[in-house]
N, C-alpha and C. Protein backbone atom coordinates (compact mmCIF):
# COMPACT_ATOMS: atom_id res chain seq x y z
N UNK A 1 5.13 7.59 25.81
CA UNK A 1 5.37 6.72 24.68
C UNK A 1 4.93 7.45 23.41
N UNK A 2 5.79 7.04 22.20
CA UNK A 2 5.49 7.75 21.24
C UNK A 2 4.23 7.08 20.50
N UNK A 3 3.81 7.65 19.12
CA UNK A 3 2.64 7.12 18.79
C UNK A 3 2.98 5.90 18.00
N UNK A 4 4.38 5.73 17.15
CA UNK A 4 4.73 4.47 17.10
C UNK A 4 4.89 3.15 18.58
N UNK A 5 5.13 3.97 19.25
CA UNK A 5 5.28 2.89 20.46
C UNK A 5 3.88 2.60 20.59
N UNK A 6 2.50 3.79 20.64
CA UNK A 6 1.90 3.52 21.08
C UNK A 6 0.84 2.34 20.04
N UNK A 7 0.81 2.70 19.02
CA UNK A 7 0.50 1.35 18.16
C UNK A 7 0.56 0.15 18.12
N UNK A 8 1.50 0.34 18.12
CA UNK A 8 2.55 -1.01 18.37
C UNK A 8 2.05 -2.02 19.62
N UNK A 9 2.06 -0.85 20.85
CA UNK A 9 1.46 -1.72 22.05
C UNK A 9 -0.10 -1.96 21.97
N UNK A 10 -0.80 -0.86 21.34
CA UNK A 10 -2.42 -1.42 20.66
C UNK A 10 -2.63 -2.72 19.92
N UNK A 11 -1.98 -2.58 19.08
CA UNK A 11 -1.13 -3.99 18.02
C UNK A 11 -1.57 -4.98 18.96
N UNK A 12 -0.60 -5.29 19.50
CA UNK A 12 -0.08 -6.28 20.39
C UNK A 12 -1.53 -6.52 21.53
N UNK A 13 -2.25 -5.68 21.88
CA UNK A 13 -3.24 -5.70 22.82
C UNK A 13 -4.34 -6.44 22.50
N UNK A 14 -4.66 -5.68 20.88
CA UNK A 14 -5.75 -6.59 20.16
C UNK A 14 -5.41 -8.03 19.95
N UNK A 15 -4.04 -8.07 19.45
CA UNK A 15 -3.66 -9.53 18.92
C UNK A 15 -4.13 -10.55 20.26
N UNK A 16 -3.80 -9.81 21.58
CA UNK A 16 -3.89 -10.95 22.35
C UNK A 16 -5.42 -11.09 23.08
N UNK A 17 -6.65 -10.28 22.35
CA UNK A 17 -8.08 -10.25 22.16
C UNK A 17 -8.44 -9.52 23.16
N UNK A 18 -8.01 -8.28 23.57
CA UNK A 18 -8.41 -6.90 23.58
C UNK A 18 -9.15 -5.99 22.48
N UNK A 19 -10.49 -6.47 22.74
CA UNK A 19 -11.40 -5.82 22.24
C UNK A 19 -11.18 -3.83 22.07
N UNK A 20 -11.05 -3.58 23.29
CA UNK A 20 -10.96 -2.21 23.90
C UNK A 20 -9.81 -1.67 22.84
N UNK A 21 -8.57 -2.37 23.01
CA UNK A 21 -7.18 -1.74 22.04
C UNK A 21 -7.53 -1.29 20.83
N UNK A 22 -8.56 -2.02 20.02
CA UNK A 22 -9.03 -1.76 18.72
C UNK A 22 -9.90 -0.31 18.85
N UNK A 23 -10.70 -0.36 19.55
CA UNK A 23 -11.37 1.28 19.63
C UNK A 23 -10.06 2.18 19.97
N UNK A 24 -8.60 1.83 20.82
CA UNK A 24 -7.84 3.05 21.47
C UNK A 24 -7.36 3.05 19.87
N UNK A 25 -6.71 2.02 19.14
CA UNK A 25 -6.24 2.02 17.79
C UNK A 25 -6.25 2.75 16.60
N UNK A 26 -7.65 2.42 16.14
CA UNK A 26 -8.12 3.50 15.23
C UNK A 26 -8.32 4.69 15.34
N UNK A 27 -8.48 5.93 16.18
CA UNK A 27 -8.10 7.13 15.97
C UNK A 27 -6.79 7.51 15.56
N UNK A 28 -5.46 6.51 16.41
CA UNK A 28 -4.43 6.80 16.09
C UNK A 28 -3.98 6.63 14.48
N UNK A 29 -4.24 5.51 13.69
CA UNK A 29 -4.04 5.18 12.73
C UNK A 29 -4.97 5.40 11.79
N UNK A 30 -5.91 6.41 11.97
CA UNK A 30 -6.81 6.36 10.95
C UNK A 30 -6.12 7.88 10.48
N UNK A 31 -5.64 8.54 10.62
CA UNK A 31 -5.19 9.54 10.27
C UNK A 31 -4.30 9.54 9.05
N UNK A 32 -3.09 8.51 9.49
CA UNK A 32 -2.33 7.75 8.60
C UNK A 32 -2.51 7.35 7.55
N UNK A 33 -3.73 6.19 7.68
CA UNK A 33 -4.54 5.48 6.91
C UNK A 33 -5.13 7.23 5.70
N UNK A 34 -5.59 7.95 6.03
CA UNK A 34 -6.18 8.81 5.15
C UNK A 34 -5.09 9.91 4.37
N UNK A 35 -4.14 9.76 5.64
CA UNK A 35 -2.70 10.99 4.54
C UNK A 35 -2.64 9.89 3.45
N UNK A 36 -2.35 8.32 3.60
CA UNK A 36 -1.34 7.40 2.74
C UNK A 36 -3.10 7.63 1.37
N UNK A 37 -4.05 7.01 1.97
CA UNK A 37 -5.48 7.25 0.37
C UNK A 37 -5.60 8.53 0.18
N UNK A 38 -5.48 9.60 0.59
CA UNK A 38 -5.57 11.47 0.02
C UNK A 38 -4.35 11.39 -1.18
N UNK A 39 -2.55 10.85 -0.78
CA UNK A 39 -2.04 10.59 -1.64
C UNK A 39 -2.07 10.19 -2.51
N UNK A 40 -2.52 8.88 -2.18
CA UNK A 40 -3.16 7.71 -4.21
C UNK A 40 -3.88 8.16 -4.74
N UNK A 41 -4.89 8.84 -4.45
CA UNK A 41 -5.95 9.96 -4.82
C UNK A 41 -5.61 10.75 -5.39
N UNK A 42 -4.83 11.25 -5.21
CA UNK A 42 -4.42 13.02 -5.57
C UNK A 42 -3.67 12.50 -7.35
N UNK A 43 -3.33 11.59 -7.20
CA UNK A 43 -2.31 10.90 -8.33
C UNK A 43 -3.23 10.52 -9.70
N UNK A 44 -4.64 10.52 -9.14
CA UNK A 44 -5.29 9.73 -10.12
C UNK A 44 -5.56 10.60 -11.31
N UNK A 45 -6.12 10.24 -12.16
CA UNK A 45 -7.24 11.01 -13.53
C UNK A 45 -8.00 11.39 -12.52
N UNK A 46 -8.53 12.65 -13.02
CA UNK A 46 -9.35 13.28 -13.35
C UNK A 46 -10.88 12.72 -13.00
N UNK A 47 -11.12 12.33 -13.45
CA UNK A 47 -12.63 11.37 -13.89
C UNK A 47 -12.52 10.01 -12.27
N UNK A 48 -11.73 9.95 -11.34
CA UNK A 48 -11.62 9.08 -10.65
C UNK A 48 -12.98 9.21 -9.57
N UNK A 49 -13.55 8.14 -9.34
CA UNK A 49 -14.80 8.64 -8.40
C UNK A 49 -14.54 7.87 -6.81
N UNK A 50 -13.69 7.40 -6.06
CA UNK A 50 -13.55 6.65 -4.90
C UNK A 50 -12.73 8.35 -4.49
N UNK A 51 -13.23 8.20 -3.20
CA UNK A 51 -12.91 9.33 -2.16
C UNK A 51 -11.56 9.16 -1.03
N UNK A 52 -10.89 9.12 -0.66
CA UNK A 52 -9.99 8.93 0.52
C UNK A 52 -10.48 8.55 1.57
N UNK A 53 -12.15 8.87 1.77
CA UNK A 53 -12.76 8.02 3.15
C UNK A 53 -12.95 6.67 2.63
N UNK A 54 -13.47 7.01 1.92
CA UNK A 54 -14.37 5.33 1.03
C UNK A 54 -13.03 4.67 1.22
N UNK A 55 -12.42 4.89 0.57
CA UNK A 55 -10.66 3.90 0.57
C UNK A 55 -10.38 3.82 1.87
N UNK A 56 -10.09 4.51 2.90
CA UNK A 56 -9.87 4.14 4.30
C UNK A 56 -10.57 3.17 4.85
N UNK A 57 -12.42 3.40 4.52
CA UNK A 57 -13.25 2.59 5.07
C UNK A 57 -13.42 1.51 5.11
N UNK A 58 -13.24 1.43 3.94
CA UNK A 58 -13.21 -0.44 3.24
C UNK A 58 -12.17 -0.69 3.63
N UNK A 59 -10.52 -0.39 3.83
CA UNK A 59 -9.64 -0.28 3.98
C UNK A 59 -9.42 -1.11 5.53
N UNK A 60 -10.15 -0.53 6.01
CA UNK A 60 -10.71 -0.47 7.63
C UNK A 60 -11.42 -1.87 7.77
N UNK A 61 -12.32 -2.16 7.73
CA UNK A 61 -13.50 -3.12 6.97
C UNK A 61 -12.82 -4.60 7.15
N UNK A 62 -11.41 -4.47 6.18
CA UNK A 62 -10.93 -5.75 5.63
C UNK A 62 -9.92 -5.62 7.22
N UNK A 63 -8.90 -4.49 7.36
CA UNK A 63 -8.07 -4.53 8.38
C UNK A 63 -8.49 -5.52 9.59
N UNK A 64 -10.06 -4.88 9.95
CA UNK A 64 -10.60 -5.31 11.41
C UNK A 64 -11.36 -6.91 11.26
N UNK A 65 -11.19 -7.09 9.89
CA UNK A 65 -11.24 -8.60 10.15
C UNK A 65 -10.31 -9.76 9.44
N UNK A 66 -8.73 -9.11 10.04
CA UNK A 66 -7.79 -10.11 9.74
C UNK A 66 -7.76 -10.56 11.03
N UNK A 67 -7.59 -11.75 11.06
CA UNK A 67 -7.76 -12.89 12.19
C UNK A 67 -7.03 -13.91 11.92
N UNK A 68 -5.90 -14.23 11.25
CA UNK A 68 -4.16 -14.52 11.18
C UNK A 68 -3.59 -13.55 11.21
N UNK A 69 -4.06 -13.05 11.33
CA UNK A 69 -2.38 -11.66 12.09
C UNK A 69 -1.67 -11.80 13.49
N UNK A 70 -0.68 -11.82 12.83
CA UNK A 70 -0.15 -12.17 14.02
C UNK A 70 0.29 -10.62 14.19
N UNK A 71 -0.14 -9.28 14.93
CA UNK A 71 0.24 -8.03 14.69
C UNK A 71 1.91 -8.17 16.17
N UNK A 72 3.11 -7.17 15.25
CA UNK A 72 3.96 -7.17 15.81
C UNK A 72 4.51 -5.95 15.92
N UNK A 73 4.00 -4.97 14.86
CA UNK A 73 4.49 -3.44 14.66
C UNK A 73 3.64 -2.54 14.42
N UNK A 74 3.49 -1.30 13.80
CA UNK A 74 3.11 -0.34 13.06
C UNK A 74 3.26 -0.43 11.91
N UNK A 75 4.55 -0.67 11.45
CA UNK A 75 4.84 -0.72 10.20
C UNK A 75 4.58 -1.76 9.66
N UNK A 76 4.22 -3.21 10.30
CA UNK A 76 3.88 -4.57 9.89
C UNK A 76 2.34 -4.22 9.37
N UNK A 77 1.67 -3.20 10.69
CA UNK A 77 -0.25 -3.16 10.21
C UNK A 77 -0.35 -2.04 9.40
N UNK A 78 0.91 -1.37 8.46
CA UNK A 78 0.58 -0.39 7.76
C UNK A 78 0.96 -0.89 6.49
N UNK A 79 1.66 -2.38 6.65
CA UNK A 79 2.31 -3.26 5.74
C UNK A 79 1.17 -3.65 4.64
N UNK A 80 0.23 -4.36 6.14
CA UNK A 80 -0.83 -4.94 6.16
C UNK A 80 -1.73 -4.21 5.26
N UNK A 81 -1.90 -2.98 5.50
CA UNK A 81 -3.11 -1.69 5.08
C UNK A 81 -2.76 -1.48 3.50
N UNK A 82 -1.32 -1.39 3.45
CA UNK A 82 -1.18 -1.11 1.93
C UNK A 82 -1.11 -2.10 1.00
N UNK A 83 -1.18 -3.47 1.42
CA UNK A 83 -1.80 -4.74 0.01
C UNK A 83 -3.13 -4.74 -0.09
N UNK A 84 -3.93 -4.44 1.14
CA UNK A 84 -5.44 -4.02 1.37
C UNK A 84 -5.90 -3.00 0.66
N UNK A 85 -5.00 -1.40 0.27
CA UNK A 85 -5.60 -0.70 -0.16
C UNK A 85 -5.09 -0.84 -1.72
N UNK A 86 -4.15 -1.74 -2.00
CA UNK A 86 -3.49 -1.80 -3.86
C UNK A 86 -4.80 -2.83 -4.14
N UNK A 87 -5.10 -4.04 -3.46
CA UNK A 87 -6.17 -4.43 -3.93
C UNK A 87 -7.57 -3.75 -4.12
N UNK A 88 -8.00 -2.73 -3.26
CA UNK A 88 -9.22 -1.90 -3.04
C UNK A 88 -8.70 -1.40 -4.34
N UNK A 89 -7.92 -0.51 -4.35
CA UNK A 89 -7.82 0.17 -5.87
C UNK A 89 -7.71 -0.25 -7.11
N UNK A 90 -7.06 -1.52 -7.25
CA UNK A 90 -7.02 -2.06 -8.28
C UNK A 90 -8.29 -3.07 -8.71
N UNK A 91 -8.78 -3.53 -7.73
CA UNK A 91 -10.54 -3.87 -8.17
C UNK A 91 -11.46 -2.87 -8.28
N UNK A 92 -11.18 -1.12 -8.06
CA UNK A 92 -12.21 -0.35 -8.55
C UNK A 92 -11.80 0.18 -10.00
N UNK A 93 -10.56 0.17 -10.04
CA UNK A 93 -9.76 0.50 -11.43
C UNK A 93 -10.27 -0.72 -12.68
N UNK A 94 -10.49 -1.97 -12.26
CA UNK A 94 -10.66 -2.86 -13.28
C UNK A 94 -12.16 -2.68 -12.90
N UNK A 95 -13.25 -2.69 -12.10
CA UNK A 95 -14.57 -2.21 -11.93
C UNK A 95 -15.28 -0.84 -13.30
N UNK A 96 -14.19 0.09 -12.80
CA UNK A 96 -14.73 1.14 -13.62
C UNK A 96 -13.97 1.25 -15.22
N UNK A 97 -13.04 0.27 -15.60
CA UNK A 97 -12.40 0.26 -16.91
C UNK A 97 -13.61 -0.73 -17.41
N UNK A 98 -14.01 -1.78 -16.80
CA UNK A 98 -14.91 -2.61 -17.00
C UNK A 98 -16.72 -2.15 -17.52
N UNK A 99 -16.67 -0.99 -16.19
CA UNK A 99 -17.91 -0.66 -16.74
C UNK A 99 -17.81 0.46 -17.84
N UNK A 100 -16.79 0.90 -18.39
CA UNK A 100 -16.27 2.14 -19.39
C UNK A 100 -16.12 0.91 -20.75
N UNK A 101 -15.84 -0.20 -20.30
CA UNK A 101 -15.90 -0.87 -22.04
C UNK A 101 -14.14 -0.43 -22.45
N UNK A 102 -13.48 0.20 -21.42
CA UNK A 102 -12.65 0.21 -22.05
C UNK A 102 -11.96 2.13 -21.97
N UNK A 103 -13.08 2.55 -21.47
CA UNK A 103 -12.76 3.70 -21.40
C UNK A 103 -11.72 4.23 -20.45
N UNK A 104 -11.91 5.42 -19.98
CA UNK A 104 -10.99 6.21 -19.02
C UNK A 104 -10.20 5.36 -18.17
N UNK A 105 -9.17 5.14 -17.79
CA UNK A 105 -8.55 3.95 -17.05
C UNK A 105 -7.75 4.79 -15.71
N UNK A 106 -7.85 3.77 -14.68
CA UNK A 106 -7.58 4.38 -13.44
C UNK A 106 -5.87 5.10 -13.50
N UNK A 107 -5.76 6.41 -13.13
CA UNK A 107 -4.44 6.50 -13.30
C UNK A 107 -3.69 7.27 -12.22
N UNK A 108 -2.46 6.65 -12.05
CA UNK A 108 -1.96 7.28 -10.77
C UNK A 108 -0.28 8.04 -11.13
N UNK A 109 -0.25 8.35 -10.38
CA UNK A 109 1.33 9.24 -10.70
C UNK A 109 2.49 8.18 -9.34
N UNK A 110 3.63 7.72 -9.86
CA UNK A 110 4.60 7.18 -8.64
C UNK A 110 5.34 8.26 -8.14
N UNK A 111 5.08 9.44 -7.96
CA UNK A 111 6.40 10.60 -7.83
C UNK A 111 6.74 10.52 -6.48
N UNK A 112 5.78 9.48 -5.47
CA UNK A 112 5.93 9.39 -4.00
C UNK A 112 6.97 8.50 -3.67
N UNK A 113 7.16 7.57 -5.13
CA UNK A 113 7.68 5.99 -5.18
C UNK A 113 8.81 6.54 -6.00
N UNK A 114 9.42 7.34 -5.61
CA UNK A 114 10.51 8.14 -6.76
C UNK A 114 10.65 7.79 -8.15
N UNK A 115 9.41 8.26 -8.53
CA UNK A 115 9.47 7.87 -10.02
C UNK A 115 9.66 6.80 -10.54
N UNK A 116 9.13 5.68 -10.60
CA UNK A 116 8.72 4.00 -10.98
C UNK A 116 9.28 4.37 -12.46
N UNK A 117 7.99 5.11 -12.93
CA UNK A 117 8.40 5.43 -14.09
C UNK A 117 8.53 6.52 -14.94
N UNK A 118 8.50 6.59 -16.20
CA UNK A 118 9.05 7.83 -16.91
C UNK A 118 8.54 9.07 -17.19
N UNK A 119 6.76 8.34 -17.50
CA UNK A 119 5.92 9.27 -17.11
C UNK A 119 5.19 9.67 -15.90
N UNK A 120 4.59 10.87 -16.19
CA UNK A 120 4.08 11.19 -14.46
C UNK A 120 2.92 10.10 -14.06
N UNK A 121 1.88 10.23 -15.10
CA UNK A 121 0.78 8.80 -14.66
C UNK A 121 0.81 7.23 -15.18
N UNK A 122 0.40 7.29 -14.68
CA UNK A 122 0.53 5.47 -14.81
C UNK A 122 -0.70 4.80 -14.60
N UNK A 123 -0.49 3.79 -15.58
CA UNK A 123 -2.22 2.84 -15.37
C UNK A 123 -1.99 1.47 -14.02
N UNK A 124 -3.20 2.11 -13.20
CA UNK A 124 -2.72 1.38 -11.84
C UNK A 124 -2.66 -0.18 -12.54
N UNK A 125 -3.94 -0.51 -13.20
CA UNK A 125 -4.06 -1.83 -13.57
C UNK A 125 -2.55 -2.46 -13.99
N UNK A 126 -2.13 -1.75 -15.57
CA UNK A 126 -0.59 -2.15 -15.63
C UNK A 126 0.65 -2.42 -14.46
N UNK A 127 0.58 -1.47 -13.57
CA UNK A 127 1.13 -1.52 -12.20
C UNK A 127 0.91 -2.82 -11.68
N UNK A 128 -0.63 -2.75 -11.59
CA UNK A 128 -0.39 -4.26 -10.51
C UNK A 128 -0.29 -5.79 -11.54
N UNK A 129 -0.12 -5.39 -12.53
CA UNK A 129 0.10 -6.54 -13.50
C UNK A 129 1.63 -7.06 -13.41
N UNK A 130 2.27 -5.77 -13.69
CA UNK A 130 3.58 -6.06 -13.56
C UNK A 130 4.11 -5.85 -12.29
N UNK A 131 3.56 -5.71 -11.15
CA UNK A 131 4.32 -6.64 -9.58
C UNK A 131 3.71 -7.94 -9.67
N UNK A 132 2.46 -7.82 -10.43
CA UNK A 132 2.27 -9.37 -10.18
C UNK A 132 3.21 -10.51 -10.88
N UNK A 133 3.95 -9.86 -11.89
CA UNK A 133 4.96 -10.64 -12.73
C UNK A 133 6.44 -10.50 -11.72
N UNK A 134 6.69 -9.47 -11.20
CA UNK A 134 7.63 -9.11 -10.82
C UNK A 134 7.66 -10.44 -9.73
N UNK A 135 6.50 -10.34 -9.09
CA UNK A 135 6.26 -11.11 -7.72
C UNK A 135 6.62 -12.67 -8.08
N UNK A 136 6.28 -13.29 -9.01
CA UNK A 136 6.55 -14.75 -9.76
C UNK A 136 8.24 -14.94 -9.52
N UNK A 137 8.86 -13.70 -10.25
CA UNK A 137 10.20 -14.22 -10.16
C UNK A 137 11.08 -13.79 -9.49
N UNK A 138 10.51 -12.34 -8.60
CA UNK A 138 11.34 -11.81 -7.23
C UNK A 138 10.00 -11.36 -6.24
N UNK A 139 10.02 -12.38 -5.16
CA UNK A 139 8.49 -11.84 -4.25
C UNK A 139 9.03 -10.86 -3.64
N UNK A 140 10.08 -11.16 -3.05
CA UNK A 140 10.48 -9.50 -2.01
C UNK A 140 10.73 -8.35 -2.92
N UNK A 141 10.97 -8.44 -4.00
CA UNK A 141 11.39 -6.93 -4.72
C UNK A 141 9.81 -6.55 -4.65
N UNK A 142 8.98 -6.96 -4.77
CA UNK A 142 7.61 -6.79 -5.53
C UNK A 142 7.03 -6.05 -3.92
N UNK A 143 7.05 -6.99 -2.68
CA UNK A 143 6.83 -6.71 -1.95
C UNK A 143 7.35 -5.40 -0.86
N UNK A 144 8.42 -5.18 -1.64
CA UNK A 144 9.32 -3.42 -1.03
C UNK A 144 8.70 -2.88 -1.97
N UNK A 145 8.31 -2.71 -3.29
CA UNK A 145 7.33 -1.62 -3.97
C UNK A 145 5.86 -1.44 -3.34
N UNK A 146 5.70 -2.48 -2.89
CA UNK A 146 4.12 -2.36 -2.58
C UNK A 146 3.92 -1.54 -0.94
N UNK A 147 5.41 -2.00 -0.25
CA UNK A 147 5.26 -1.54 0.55
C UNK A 147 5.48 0.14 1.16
N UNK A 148 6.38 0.18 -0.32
CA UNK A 148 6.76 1.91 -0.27
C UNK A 148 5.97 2.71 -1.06
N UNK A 149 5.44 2.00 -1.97
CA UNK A 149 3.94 2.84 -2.72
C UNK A 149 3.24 2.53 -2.35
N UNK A 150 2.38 1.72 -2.05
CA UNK A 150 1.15 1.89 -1.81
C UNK A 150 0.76 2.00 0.08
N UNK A 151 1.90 1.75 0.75
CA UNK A 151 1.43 1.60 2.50
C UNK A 151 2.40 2.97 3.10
N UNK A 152 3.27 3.68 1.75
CA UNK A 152 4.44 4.97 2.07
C UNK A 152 4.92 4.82 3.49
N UNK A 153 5.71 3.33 3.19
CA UNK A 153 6.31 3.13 4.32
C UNK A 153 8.11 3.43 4.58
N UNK A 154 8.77 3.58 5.34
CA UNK A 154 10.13 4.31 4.72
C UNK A 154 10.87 2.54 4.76
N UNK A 155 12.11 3.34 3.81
CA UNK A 155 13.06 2.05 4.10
C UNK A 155 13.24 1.68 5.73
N UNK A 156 13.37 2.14 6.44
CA UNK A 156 13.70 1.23 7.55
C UNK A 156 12.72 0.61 8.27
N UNK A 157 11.53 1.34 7.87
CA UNK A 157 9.95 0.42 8.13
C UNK A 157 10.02 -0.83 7.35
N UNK A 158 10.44 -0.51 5.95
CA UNK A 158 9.73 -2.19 5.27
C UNK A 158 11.19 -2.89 5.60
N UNK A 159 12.28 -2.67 6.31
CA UNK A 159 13.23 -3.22 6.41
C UNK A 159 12.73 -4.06 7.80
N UNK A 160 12.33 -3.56 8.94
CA UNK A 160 11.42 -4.29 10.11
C UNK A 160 10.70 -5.18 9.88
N UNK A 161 10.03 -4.70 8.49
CA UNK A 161 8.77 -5.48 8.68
C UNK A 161 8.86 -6.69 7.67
N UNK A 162 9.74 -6.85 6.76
CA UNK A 162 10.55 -7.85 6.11
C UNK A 162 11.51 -8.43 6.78
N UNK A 163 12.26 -7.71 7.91
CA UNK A 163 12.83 -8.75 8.47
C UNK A 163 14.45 -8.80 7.53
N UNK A 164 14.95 -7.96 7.33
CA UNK A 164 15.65 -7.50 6.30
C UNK A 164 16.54 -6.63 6.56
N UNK A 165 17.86 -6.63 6.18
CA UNK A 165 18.95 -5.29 6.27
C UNK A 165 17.98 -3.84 5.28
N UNK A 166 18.72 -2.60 5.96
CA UNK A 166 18.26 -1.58 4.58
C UNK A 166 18.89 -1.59 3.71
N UNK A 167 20.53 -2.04 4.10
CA UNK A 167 21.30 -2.30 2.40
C UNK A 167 19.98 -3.10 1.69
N UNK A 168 19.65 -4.36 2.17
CA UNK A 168 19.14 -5.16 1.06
C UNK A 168 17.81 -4.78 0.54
N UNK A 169 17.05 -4.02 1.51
CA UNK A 169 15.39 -2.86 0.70
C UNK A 169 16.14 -2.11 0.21
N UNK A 170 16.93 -1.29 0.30
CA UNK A 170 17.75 -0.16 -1.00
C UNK A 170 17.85 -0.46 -2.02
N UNK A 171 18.86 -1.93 -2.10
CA UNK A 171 19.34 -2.64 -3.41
C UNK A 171 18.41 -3.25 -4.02
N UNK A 172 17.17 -3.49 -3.24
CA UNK A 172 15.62 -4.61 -4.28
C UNK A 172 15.00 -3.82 -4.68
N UNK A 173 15.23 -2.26 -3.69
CA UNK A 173 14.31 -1.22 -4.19
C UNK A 173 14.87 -0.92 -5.73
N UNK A 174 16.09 -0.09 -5.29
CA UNK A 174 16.77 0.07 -6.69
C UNK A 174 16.46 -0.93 -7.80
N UNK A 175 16.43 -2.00 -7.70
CA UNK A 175 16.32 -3.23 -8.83
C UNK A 175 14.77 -3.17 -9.22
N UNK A 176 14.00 -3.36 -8.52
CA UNK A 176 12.51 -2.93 -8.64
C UNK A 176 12.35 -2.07 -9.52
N UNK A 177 12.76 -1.04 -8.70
CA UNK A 177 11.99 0.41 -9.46
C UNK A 177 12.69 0.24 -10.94
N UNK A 178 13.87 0.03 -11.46
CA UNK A 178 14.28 -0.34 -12.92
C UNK A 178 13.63 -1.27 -13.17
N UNK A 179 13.44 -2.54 -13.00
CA UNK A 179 12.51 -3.56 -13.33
C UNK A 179 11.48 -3.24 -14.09
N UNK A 180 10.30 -2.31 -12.97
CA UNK A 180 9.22 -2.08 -13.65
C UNK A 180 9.24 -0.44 -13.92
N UNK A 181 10.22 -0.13 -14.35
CA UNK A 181 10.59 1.41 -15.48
C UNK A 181 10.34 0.76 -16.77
N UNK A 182 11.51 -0.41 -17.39
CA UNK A 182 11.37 -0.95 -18.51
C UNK A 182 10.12 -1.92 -19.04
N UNK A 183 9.30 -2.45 -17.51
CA UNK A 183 8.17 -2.81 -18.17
C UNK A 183 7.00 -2.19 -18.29
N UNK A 184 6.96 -1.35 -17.55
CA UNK A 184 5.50 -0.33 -17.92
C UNK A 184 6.12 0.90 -18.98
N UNK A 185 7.13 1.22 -19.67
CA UNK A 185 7.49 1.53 -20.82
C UNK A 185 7.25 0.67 -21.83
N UNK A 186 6.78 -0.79 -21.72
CA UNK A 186 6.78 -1.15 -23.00
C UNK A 186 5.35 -0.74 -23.78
């Protein structure tokens, strides 16, 4: 079995309170878990102080105690991992703009997310401001950005895990990513 299969059947092991699946689990996916935070990382300023473990860890932390999950995939608990880690980042981004008064602001580059926007960095905070607007008046567009930036899941992953054609993640993607081009340009 492959290591998607094999997840998947970990997934499914824990969900049904297999303690044990969760220890076979995390080696497999913690790897993952650290390529997808080394990426958001690599994107930031300069001045950024959270590490790719620290982000996994906590990451980890919140993962191992969701208890409505109903786990069904890989790509559903990597779904899962990447609203876990936009929130981790975006409460250390408003943490450390907070304790700066205003200063240095958390900044990331989308070049993974084919270019969101125009410039290379971007203020995460603005980011999650505007999916959070996006999310009010299209939840699934908001939710294929989050799921292809921040969990670097492919279209036919967030197409599984939405439950969704890939025509229709292509076309929300496409609409998305213009969406919030013209609003984090303003």
């Amino acid at each position: 079995m492959d290591s998607t299969g094999t997840v998947t059947q970990l997934l499914l092991r824990w969900n049904n309170g297999d303690k044990m699946a969760l220890d076979d689990l995390i080696p497999l996916v913690y790897v993952e878990l650290r390529r997808i935070a080394s990426a958001y990382l690599r994107r930031e300023d300069r001045d950024h102080t959270m590490q790719p473990t620290a982000l996994v860890h906590e990451a980890y932390l919140k993962l191992v105690d969701q208890r409505k999950v109903n786990w069904k995939s890989r790509a559903q608990f990597f779904g899962v991992a990447a609203k876990l880690m936009r929130n981790i980042l975006v409460d250390h981004a408003r943490e450390q703009k907070a304790a700066k008064r205003g200063g240095n602001q958390y900044l990331m580059t989308l070049t993974s997310a084919d270019r969101i926007g125009s410039t290379p960095d971007l203020d995460l905070i603005a980011l999650d401001e505007a999916l959070n607007s996006l999310a009010e008046i299209r939840p699934q567009h908001s939710r294929i950005v989050e799921l292809k930036f921040f969990g670097g899941l492919t279209i036919e992953e967030i197409a599984e895990v939405m439950e969704i054609s890939h025509a229709t993640v292509e076309r929300e993607w496409s609409f998305a990513r213009a969406w919030l081009r013209r609003e984090l340009s303003r």
